[in-house]
C-alpha atoms as a PDB file:
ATOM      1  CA  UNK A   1     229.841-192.986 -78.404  1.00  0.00           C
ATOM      2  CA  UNK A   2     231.083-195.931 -79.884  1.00  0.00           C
ATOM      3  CA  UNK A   3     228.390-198.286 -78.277  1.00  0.00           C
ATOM      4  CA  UNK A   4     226.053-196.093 -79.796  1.00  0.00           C
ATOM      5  CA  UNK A   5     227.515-196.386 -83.050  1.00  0.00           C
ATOM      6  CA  UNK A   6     227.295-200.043 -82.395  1.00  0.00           C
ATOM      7  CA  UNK A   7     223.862-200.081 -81.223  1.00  0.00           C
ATOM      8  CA  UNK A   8     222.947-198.522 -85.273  1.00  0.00           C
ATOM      9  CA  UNK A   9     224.629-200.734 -86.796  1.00  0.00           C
ATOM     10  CA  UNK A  10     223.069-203.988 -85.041  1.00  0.00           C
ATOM     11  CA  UNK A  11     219.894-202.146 -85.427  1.00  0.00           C
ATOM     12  CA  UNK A  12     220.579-201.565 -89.534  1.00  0.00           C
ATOM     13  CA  UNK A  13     221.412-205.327 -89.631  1.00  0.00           C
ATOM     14  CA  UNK A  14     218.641-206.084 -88.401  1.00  0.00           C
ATOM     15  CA  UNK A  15     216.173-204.114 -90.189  1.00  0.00           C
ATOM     16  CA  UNK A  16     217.865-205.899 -93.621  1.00  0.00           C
ATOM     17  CA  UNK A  17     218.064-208.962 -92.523  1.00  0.00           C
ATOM     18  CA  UNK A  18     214.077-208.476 -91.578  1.00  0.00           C
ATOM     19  CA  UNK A  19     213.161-206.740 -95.423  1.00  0.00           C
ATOM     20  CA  UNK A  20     215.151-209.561 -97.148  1.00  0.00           C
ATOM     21  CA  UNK A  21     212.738-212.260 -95.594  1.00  0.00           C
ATOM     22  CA  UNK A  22     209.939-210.108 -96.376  1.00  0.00           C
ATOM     23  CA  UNK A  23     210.610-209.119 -99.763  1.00  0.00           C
ATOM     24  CA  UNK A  24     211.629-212.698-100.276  1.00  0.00           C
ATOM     25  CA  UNK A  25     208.024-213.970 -99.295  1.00  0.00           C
ATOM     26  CA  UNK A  26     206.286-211.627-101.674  1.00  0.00           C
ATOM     27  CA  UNK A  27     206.493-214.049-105.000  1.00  0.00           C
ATOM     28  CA  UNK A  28     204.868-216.745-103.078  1.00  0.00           C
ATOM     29  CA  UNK A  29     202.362-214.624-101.665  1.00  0.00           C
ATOM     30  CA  UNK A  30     201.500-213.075-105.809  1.00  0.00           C
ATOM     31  CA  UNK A  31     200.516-216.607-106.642  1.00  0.00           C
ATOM     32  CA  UNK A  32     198.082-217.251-103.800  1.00  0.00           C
ATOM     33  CA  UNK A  33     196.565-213.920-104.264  1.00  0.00           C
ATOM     34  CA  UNK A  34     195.991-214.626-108.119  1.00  0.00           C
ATOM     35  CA  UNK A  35     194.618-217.575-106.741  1.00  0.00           C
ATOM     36  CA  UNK A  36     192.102-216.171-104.662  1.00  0.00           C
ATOM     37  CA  UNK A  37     191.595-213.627-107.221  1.00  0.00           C
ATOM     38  CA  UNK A  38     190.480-216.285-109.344  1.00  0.00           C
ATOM     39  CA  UNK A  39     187.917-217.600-106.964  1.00  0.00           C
ATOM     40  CA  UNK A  40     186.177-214.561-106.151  1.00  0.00           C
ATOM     41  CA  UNK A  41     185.630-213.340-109.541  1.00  0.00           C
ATOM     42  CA  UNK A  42     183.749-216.482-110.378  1.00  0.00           C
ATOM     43  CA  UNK A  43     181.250-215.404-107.587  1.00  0.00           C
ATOM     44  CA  UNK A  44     180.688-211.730-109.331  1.00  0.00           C
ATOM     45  CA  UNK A  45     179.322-210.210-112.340  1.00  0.00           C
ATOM     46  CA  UNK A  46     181.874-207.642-112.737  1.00  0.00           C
ATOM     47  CA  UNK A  47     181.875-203.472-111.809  1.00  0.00           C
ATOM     48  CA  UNK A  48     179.567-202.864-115.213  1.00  0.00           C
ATOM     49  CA  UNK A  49     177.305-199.844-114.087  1.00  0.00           C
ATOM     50  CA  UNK A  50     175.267-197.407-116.690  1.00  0.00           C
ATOM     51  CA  UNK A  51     177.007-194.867-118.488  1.00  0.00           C
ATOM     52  CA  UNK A  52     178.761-193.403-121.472  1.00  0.00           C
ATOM     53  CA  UNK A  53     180.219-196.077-123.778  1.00  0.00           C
ATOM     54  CA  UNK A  54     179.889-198.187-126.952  1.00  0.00           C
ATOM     55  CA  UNK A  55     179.169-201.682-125.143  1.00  0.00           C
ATOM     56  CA  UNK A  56     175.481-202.978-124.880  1.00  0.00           C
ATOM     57  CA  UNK A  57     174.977-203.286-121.477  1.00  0.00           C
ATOM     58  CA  UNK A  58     170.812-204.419-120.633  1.00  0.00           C
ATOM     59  CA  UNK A  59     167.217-203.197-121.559  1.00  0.00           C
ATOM     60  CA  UNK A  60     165.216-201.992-118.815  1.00  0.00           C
ATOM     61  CA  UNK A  61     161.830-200.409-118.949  1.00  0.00           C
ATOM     62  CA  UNK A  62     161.435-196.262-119.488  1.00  0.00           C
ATOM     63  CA  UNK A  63     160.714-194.585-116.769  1.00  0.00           C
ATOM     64  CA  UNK A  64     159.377-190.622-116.223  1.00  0.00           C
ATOM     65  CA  UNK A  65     162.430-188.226-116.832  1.00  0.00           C
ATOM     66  CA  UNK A  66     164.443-190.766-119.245  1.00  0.00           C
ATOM     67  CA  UNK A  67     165.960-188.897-122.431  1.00  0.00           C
ATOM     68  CA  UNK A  68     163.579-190.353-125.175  1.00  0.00           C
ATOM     69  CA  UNK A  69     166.772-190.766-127.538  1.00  0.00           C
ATOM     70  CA  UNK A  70     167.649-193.946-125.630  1.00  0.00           C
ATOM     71  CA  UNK A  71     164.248-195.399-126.559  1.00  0.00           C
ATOM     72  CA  UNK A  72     165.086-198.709-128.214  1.00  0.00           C
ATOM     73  CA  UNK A  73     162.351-198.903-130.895  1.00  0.00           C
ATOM     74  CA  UNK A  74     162.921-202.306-132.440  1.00  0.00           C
ATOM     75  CA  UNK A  75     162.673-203.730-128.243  1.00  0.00           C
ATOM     76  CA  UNK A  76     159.717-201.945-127.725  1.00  0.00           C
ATOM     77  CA  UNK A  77     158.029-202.964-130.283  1.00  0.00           C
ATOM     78  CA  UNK A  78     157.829-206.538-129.097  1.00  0.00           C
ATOM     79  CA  UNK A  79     156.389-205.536-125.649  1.00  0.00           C
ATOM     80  CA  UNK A  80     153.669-203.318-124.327  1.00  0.00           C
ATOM     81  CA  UNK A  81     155.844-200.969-122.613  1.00  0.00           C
ATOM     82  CA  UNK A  82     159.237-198.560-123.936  1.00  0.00           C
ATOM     83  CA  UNK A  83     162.026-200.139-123.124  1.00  0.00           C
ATOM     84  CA  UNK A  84     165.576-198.086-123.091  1.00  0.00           C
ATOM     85  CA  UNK A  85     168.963-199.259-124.208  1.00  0.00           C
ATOM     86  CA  UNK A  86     171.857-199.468-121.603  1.00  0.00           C
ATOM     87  CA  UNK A  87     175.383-198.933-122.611  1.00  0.00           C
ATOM     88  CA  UNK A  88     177.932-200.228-119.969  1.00  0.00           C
ATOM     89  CA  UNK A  89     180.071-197.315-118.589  1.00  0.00           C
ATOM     90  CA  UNK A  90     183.842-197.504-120.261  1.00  0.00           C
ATOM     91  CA  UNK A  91     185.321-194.481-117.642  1.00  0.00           C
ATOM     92  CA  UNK A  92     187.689-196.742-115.513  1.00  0.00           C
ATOM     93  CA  UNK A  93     188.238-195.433-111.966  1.00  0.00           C
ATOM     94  CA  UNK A  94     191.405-195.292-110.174  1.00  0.00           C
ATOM     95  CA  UNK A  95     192.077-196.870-106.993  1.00  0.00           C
ATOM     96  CA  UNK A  96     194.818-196.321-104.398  1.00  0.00           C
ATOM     97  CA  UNK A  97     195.739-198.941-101.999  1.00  0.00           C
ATOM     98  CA  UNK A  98     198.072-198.994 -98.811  1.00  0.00           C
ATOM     99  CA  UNK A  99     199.133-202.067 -97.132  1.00  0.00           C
ATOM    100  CA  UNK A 100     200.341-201.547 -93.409  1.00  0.00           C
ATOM    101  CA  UNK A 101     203.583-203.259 -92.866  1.00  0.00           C
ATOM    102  CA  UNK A 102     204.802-202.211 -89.543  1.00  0.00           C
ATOM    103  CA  UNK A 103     206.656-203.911 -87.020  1.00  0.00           C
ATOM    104  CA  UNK A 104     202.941-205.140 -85.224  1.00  0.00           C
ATOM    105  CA  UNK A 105     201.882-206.550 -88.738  1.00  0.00           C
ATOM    106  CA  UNK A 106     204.327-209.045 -88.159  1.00  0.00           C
ATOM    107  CA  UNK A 107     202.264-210.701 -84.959  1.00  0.00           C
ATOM    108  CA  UNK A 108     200.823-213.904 -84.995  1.00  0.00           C
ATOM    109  CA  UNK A 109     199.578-216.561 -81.943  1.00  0.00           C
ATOM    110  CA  UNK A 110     200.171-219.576 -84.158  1.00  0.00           C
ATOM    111  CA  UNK A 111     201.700-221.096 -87.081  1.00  0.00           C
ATOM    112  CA  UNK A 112     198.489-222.450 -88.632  1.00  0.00           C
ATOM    113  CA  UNK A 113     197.725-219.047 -90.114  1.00  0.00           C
ATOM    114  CA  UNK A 114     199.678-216.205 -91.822  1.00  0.00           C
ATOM    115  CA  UNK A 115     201.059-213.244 -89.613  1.00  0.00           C
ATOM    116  CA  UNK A 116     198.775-210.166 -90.156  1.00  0.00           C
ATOM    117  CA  UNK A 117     201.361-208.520 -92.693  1.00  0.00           C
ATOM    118  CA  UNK A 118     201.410-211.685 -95.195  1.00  0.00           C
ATOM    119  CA  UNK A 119     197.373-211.495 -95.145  1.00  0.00           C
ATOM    120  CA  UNK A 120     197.325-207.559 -95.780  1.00  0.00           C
ATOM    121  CA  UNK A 121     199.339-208.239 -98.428  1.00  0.00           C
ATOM    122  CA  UNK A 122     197.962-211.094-100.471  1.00  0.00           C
ATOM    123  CA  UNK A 123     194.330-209.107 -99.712  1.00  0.00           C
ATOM    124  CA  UNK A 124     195.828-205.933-101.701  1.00  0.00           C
ATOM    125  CA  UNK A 125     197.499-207.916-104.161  1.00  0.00           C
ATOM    126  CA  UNK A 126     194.221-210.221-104.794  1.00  0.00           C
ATOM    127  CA  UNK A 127     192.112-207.082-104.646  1.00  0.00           C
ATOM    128  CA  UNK A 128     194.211-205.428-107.335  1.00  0.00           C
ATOM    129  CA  UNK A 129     194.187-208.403-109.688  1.00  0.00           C
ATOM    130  CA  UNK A 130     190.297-208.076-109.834  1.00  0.00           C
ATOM    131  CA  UNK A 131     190.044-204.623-110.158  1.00  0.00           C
ATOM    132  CA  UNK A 132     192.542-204.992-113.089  1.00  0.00           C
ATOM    133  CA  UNK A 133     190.316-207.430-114.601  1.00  0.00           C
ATOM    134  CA  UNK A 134     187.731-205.195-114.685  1.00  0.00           C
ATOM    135  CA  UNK A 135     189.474-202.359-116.146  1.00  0.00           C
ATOM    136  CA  UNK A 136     190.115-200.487-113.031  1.00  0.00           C
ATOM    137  CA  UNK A 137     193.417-198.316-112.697  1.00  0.00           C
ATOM    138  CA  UNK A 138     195.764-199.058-109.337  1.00  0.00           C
ATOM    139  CA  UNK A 139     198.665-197.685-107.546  1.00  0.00           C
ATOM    140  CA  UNK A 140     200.174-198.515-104.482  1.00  0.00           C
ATOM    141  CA  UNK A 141     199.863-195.326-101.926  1.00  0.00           C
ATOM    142  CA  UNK A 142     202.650-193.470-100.988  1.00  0.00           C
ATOM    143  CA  UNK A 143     204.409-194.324-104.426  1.00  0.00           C
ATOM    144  CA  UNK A 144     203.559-190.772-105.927  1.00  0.00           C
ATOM    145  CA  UNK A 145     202.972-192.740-109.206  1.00  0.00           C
ATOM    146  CA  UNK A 146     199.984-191.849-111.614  1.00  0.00           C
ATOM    147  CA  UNK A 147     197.909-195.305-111.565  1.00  0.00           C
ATOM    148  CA  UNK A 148     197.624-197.951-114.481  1.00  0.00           C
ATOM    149  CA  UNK A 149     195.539-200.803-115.637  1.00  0.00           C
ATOM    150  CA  UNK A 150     196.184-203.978-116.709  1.00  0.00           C
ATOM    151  CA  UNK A 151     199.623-205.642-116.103  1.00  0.00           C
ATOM    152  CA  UNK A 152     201.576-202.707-116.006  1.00  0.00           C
ATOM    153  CA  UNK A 153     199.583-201.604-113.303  1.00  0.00           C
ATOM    154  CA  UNK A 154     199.729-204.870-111.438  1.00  0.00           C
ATOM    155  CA  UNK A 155     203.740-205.175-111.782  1.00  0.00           C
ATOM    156  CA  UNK A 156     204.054-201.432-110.938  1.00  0.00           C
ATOM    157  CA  UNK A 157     202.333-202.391-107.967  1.00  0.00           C
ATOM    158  CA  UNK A 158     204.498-205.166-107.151  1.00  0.00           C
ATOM    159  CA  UNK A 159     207.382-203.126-107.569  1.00  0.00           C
ATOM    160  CA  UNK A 160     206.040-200.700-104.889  1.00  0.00           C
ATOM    161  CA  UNK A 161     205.432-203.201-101.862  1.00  0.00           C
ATOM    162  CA  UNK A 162     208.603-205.120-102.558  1.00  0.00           C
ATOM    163  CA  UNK A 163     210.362-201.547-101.992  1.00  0.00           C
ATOM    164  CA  UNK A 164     208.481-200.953 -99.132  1.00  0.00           C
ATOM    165  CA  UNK A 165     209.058-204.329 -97.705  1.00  0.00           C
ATOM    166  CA  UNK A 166     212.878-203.936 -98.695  1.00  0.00           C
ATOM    167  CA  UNK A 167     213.624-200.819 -97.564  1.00  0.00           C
ATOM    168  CA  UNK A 168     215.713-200.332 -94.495  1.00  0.00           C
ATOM    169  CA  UNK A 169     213.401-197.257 -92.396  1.00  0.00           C
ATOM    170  CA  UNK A 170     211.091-198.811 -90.570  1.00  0.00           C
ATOM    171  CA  UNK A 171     207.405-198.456 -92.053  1.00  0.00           C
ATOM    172  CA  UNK A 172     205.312-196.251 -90.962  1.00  0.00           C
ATOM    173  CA  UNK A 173     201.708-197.462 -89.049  1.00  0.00           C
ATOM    174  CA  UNK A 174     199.884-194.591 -90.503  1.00  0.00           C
ATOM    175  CA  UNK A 175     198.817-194.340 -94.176  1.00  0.00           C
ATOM    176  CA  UNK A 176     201.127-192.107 -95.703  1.00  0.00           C
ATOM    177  CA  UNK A 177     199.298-188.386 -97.400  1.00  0.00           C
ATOM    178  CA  UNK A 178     199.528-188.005-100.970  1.00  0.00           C
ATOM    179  CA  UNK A 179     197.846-185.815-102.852  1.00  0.00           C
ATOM    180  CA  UNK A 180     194.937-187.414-104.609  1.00  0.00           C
ATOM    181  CA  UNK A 181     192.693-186.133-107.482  1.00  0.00           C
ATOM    182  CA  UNK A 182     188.924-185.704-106.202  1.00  0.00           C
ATOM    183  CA  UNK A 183     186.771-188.652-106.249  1.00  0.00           C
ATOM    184  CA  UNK A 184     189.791-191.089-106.056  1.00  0.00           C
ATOM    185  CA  UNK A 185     188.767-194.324-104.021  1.00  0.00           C
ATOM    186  CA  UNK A 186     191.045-195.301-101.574  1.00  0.00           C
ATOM    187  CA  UNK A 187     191.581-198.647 -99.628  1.00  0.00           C
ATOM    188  CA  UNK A 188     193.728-199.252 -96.188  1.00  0.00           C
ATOM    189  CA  UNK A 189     194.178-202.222 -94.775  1.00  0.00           C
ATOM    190  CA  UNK A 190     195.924-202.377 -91.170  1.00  0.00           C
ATOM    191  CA  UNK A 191     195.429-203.559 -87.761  1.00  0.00           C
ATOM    192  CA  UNK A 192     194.616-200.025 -87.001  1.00  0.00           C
ATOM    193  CA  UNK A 193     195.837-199.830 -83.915  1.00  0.00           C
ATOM    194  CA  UNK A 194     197.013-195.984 -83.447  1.00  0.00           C
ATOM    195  CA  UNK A 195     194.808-193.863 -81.847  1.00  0.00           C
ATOM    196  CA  UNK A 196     191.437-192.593 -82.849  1.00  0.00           C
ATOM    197  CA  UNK A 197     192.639-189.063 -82.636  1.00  0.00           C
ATOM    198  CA  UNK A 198     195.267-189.539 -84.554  1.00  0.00           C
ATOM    199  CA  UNK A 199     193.980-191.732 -86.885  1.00  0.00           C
ATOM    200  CA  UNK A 200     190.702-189.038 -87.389  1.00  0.00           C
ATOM    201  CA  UNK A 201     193.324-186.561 -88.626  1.00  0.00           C
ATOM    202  CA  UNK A 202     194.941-188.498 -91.069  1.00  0.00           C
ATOM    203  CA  UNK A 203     191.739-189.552 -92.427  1.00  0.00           C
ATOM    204  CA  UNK A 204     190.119-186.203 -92.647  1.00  0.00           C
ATOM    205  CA  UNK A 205     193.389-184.725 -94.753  1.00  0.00           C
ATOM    206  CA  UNK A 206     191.987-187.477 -97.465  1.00  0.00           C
ATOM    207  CA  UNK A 207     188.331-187.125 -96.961  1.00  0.00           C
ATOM    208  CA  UNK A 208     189.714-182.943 -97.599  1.00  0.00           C
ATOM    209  CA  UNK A 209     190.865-183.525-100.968  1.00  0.00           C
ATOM    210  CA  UNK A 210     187.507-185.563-101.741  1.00  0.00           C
ATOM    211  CA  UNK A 211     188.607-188.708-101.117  1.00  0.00           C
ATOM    212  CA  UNK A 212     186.823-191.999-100.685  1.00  0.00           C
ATOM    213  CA  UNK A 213     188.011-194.768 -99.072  1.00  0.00           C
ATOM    214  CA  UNK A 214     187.455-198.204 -97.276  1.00  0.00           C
ATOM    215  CA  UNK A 215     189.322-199.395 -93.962  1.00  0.00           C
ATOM    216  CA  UNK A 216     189.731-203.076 -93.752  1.00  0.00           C
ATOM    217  CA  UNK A 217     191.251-203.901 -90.247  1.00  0.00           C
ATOM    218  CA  UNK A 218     193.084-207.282 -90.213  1.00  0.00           C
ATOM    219  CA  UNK A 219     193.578-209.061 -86.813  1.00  0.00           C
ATOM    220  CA  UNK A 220     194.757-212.200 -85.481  1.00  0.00           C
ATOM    221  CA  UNK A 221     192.574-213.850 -83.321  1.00  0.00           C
ATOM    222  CA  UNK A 222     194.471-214.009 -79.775  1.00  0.00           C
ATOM    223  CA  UNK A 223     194.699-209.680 -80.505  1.00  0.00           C
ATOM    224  CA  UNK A 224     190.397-210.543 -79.481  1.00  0.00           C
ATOM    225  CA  UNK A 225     190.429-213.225 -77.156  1.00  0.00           C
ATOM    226  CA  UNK A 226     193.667-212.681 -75.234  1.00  0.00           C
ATOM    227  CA  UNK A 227     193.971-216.779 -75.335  1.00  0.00           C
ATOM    228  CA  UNK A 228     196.540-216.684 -72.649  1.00  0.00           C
ATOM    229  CA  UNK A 229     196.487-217.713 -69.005  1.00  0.00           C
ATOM    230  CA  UNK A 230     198.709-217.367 -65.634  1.00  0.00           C
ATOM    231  CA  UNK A 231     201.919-214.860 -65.768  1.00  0.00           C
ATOM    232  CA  UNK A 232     202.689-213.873 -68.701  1.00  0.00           C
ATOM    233  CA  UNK A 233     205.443-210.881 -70.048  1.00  0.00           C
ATOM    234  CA  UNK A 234     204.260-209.217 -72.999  1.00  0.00           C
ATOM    235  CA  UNK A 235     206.454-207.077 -74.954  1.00  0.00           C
ATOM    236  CA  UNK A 236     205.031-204.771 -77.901  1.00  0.00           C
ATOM    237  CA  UNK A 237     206.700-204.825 -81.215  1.00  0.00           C
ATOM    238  CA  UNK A 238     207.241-200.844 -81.893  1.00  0.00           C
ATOM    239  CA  UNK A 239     209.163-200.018 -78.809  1.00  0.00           C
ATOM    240  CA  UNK A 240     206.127-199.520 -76.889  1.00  0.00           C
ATOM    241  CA  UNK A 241     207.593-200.980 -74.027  1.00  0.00           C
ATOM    242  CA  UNK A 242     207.263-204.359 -71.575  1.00  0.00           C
ATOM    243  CA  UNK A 243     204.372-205.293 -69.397  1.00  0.00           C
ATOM    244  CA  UNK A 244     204.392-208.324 -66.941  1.00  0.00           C
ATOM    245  CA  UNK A 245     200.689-208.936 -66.257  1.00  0.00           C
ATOM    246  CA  UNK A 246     201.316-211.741 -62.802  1.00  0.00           C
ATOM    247  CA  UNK A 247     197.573-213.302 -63.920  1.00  0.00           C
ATOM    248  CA  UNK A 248     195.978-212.515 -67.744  1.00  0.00           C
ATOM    249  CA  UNK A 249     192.535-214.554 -66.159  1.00  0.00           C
ATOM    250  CA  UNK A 250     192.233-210.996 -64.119  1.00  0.00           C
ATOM    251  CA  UNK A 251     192.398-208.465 -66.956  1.00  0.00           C
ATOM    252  CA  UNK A 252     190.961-210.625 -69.927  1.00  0.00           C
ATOM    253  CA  UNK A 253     187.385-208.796 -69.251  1.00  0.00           C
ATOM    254  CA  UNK A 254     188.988-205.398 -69.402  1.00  0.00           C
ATOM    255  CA  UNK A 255     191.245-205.850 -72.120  1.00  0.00           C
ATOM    256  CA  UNK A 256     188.654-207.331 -74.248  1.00  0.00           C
ATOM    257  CA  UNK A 257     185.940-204.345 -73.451  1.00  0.00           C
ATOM    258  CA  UNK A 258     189.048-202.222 -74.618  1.00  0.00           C
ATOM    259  CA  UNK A 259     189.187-203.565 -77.955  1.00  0.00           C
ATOM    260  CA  UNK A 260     185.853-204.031 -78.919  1.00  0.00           C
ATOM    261  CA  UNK A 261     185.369-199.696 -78.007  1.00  0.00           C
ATOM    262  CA  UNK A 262     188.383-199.392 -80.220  1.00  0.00           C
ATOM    263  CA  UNK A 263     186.982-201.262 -83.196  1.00  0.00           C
ATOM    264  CA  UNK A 264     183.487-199.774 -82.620  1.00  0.00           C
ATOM    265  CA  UNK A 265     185.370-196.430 -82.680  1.00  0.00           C
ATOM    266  CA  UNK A 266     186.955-197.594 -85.926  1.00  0.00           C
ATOM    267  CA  UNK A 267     183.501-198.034 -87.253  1.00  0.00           C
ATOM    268  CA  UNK A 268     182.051-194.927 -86.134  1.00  0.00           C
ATOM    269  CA  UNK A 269     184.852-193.131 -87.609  1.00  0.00           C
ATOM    270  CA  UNK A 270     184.538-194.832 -91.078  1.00  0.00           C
ATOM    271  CA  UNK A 271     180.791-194.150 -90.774  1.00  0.00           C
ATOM    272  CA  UNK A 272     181.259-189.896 -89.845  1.00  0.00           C
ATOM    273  CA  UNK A 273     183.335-189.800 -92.866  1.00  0.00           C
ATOM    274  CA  UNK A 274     180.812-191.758 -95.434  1.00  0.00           C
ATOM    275  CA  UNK A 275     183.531-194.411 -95.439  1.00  0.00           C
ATOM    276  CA  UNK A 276     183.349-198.155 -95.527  1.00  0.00           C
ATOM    277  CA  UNK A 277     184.771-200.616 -92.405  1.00  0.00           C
ATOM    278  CA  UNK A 278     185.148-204.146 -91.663  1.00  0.00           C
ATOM    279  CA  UNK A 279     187.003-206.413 -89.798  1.00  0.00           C
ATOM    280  CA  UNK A 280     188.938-209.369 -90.935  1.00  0.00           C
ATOM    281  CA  UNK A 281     190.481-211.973 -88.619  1.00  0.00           C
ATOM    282  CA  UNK A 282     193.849-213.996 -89.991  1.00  0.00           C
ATOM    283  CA  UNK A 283     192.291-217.417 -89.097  1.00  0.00           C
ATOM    284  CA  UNK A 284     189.752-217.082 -91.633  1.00  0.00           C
ATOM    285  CA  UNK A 285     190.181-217.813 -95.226  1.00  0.00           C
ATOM    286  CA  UNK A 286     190.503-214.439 -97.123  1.00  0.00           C
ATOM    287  CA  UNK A 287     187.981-214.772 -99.932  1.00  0.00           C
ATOM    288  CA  UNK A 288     185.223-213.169 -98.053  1.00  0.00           C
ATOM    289  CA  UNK A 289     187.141-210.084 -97.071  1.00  0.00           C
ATOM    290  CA  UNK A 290     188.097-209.944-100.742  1.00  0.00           C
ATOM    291  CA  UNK A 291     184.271-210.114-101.775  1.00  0.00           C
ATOM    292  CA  UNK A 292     183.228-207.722 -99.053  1.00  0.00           C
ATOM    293  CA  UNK A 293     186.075-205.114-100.094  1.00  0.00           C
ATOM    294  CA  UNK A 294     185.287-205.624-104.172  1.00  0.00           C
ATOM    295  CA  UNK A 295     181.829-205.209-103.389  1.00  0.00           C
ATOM    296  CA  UNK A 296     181.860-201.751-101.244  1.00  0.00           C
ATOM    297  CA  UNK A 297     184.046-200.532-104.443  1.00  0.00           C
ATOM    298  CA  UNK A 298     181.083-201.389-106.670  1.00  0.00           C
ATOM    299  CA  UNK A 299     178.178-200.340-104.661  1.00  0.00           C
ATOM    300  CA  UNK A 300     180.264-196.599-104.198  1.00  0.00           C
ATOM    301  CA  UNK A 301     180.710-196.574-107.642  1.00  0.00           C
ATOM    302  CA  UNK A 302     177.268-197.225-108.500  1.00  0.00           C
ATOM    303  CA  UNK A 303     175.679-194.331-105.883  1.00  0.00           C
END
């Protein structure tokens, strides 16, 4: 009994020890994502679609079935052709986002590039930043708080993953349900690596309430290549066991048909539910996943 007891406590150590250096690499990680926040919203125009508001958006020619009220007169005049006046819509959305930070977010196959939890993070804290910027509400999933613009929303935020990160249960791999008002959008990022059934479920309970959402899967590159060669012991990082593979040359072909079903079951997944998917590998710099993920949120928006 009392080894048991012992065997918690180590455990509980542990876990602490392992949210302290997490939570303590979340500043650093804020300041690289404003900075690649920064970049990428040089490279866009904004989420401005047509709608109700006050703010001139663009003239564009009338077209059969447009309300003749919009008709800008004084426009038209100067042309040939009617020409209606766009007002830039001032409804801001609200946008949920889940970071996965379990135990195999920590993996990486080299020190040149961040371990798969630092990059999920700085890609949800980056994405945030711009979707503040262009009026957008956010909240973190899971939090159970109502979502908010601006800086409040972005420190609320904050907050929320350095409690996750600093909390001594160990995270879950699978976004956590929450109710969510119909319409919501909804972005996970994760290495996605539980099962298609189960992951189908978990998805469908959002996609149930009206949800929709965009799955970013975030991998380091020896998780697609298997890199290694000879005997090697591999040992999985949520107490999924120990395998001693005696030559990886042998199973390389297998393993690597393995994953690519899996992501192309990720995809078809996304694509049943009228969801968005891509892939992102840590060796890469971040601003195109950023872009890609800002720009499904605009296009969905639009439609």
């Amino acid at each position: 009994m009392s080894r048991r007891a012992g065997e918690i406590t180590t455990e509980l150590t542990g876990l602490r020890q392992r949210a302290e250096q997490l939570a303590d690499r979340l500043p650093p990680l804020l300041v690289a994502a404003e900075r690649v926040a920064a970049t990428v919203a040089q490279g866009v125009h904004g989420r401005r679609r047509v709608g109700i508001g006050e703010t001139f958006w663009q003239f564009r020619p009338y077209q059969q079935g447009d309300p003749t009220t919009r008709i800008d007169w004084r426009q038209s005049a100067r042309s040939t052709q009617l020409f209606l006046r766009d007002q830039e819509w001032e409804a801001a959305e609200s946008v949920w986002l889940w970071a996965d930070s379990s135990a195999s977010m920590d993996y990486r196959s080299s020190t040149a590039w961040p371990t798969k939890r630092d990059r999920a993070t700085l890609l949800v804290l980056a994405l945030a930043s711009l979707l503040t910027r262009a009026g957008e509400r956010i909240a973190l999933l899971g939090e159970e708080r109502r979502p908010l613009g601006g800086r409040a929303g972005m420190s609320v935020l904050v907050e929320g993953l350095q409690a996750a990160q600093g909390g001594g249960a160990e995270p879950p791999s699978l976004a956590p349900i929450q109710s969510l008002p119909r319409f919501a959008r909804l972005v996970l990022i994760s290495d996605f690596f539980s099962p298609l059934t189960t992951l189908r479920e978990r998805l469908r309970s959002f996609v149930a309430m009206g949800v929709r959402g965009h799955l970013l899967q975030v991998l380091d590159p020896a998780e697609m290549e298997l890199p290694f060669a000879g005997r090697v012991r591999f040992e999985g990082m949520e107490r999924d066991g120990v395998a001693l593979i005696g030559n990886v040359d042998n199973v390389r072909g297998e393993y690597k048909g393995r994953m690519q079903a899996h992501r192309e079951g990720l995809r078809e997944l996304a694509r049943s539910l009228s969801w968005t998917f891509a892939t992102h590998h840590c060796e890469q710099p971040p601003e195109p996943a950023l872009l890609a993920l800002y720009t499904a949120l605009s296009t969905k928006a639009q439609s």
